[in-house]
Structures are given as C-alpha cells and as structure tokens.
C-alpha atoms as a PDB file:
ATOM      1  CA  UNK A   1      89.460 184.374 101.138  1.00  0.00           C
ATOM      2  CA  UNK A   2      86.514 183.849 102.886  1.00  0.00           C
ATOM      3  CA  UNK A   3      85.297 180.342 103.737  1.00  0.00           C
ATOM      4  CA  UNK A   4      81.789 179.537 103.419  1.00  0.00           C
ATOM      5  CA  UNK A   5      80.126 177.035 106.017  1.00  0.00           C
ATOM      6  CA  UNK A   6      77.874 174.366 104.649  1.00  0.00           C
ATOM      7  CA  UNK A   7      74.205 175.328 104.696  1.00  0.00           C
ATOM      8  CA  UNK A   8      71.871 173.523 106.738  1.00  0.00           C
ATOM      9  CA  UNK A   9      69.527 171.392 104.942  1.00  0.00           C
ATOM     10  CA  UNK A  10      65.971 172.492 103.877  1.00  0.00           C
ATOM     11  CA  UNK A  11      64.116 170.108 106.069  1.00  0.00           C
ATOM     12  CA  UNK A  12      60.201 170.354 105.039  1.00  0.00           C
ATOM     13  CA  UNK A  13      57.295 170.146 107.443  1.00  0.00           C
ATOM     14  CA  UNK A  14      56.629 166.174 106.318  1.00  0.00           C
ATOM     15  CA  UNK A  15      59.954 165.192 106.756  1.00  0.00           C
ATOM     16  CA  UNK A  16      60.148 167.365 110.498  1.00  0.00           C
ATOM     17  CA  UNK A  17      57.515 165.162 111.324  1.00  0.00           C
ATOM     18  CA  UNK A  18      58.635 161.478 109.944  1.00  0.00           C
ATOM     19  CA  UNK A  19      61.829 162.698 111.858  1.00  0.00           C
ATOM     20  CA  UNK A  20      60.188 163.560 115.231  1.00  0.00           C
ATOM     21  CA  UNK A  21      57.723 160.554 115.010  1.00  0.00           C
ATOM     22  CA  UNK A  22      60.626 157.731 114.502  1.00  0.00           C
ATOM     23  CA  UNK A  23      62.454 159.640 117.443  1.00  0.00           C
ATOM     24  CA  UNK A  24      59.396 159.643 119.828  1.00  0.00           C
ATOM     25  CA  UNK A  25      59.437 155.934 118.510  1.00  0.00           C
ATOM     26  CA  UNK A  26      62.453 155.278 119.607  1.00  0.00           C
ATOM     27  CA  UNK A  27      62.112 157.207 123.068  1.00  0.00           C
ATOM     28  CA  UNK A  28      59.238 155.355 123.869  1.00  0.00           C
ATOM     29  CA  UNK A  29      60.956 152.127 123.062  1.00  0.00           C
ATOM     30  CA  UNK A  30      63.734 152.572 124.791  1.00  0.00           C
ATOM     31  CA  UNK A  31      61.286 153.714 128.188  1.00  0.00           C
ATOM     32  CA  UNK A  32      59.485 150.758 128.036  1.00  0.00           C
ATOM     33  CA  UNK A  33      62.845 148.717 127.979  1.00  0.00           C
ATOM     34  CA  UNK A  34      64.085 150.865 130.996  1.00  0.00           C
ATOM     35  CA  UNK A  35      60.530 150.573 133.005  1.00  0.00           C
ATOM     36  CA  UNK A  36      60.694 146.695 131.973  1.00  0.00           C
ATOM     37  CA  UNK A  37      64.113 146.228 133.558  1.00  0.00           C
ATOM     38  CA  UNK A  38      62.854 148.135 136.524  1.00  0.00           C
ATOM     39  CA  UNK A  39      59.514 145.992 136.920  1.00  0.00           C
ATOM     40  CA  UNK A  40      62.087 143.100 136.824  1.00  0.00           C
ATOM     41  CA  UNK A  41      64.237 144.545 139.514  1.00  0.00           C
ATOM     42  CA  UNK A  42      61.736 145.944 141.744  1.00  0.00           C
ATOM     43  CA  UNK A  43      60.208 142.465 141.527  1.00  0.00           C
ATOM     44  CA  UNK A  44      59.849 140.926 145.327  1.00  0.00           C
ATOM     45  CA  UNK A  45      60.885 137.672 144.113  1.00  0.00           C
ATOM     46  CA  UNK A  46      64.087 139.192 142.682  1.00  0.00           C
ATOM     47  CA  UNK A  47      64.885 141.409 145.380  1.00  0.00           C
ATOM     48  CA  UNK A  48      64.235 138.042 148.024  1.00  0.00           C
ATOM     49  CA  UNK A  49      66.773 136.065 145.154  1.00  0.00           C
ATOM     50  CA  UNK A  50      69.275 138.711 145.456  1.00  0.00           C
ATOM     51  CA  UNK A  51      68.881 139.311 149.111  1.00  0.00           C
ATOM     52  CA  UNK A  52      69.177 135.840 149.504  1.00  0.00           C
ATOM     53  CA  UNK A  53      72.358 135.259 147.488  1.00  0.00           C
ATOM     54  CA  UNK A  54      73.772 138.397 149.258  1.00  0.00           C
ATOM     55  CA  UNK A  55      73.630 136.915 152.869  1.00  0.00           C
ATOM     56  CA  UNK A  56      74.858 133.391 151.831  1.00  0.00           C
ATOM     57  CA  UNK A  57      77.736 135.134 149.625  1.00  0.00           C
ATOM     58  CA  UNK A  58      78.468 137.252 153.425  1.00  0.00           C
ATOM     59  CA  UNK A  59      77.915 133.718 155.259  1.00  0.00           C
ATOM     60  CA  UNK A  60      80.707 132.056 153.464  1.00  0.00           C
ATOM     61  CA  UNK A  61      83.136 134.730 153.228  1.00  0.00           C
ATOM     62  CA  UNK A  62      82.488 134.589 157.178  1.00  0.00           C
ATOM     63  CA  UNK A  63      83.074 130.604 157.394  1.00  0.00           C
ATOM     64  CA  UNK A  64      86.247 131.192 155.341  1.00  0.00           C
ATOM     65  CA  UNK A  65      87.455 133.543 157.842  1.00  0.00           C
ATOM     66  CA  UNK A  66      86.932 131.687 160.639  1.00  0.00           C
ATOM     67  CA  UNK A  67      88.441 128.897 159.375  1.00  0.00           C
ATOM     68  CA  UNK A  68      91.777 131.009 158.691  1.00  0.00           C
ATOM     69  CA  UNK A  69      91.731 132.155 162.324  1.00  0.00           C
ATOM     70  CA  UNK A  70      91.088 128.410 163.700  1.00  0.00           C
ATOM     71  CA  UNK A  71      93.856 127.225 161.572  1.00  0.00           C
ATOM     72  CA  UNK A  72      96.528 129.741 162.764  1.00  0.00           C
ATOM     73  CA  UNK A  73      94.943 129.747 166.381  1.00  0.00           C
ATOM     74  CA  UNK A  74      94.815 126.205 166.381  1.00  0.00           C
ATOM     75  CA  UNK A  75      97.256 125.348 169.138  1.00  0.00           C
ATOM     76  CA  UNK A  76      95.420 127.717 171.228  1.00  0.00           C
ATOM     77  CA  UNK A  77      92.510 126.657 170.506  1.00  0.00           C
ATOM     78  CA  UNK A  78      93.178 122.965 171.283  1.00  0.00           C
ATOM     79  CA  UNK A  79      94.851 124.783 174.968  1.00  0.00           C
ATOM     80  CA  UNK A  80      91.901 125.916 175.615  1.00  0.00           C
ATOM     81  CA  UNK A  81      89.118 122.676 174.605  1.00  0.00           C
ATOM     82  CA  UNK A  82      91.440 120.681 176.629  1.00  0.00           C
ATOM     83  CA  UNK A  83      91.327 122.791 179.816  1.00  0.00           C
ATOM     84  CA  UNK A  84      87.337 122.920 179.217  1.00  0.00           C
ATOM     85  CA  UNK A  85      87.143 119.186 178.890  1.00  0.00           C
ATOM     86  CA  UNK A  86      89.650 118.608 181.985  1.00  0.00           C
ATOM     87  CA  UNK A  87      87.698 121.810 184.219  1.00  0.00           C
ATOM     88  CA  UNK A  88      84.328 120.381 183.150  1.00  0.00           C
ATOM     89  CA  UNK A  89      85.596 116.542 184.043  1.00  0.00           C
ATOM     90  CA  UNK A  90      87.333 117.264 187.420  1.00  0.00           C
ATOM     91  CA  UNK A  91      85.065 115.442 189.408  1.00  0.00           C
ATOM     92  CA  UNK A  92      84.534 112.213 187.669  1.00  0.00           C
ATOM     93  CA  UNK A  93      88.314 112.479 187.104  1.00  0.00           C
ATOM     94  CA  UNK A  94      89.171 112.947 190.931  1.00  0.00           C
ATOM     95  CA  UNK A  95      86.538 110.661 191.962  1.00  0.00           C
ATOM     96  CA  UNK A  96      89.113 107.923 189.544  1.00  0.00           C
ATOM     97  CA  UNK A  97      92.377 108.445 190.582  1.00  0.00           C
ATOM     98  CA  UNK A  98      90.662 108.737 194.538  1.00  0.00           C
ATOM     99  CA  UNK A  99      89.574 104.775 193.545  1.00  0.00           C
ATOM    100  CA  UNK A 100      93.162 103.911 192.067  1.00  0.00           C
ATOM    101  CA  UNK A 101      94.741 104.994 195.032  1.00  0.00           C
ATOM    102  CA  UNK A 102      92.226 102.912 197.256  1.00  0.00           C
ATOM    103  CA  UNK A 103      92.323  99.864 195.396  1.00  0.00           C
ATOM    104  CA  UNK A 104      96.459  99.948 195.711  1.00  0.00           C
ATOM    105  CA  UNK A 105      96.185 100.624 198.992  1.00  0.00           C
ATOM    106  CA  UNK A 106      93.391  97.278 199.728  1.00  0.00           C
ATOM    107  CA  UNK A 107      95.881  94.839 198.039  1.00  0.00           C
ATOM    108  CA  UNK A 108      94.398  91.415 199.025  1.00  0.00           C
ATOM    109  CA  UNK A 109      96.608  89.451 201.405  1.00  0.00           C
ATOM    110  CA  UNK A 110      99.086  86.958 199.344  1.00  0.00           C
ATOM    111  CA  UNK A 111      98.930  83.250 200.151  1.00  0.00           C
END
C-alpha cells in the first residue's frame, strides 16, 4: 500500500504574479500602517504627552506614599513640630513667663 501525497497545484505564470502583486499589496499596506504608528509615536508632542503623564502618574504615587508614612508617623511627627515651634519660640516664650512672674511679684498695695 503505498500512499500517494496530494500534488501541488499547477500555478501558471499570471496567476504567480496576481499572487505576488496582492501580497506586495498587502506588505506595503501593512508598512505604511507600522511607519504611521511610528510617525505617531515618535511624534514630540506625544512623547512630551506621555512624558508628561509619566511624571505626574510617579508624582502621585509619591504623594500617596508620603501620606501613608505621615499617617503612621503621625505622633512623631506632631513630637517633633511641637519641639520646633517651642525651640523656635523660646525667647518670646521666656521673655512671657519672665513678665508673669514680675507682674505677681509688683502686686499694687491694697487699701
């Protein structure tokens, strides 16, 4: 038994060329579709866009991150403003309490 294998078909000169003609067709089509997309993406006004969208995208995830730390920070945080404030505030602060202690201390005479 032997088996036979299908023949290939009998393609004739006009038909090799219809053939090669739609596929160079379709190659070229499908270039210009790639180059076209390219042009598009290669674009400086797309690239600034996506640049653009990149570093704002980066920028929030950043915000979001801080804001996590500050909130499980936060009583260190607020340790640490206060002792600014009261560091930056000493002498003003000193300077009151020095004019509290005066004025008890210059009680007018009673009648």
């Amino acid at each position: 038994m032997s088996t036979m294998l299908p023949e290939e078909p009998v393609v004739t000169d006009r038909e090799s060329v219809i053939l090669s003609d739609a596929e160079r067709r379709y190659l070229r089509r499908k270039f210009k579709d790639s180059l076209a997309v390219t042009r598009n993406i290669l674009h400086p006004h797309n690239q600034l866009r996506r640049f653009v969208k990149r570093q704002s995208t980066q920028a929030k995830q950043f915000a979001d991150e801080t804001v996590q730390i500050a909130k499980k920070n936060a009583p260190i945080i607020g340790a640490i403003g206060v002792s600014a404030i009261l560091i930056a505030a000493r002498g003003p602060i000193s300077r009151w309490i020095s004019k509290l202690r005066n004025s008890k201390t210059k009680t007018p005479p009673s009648k």
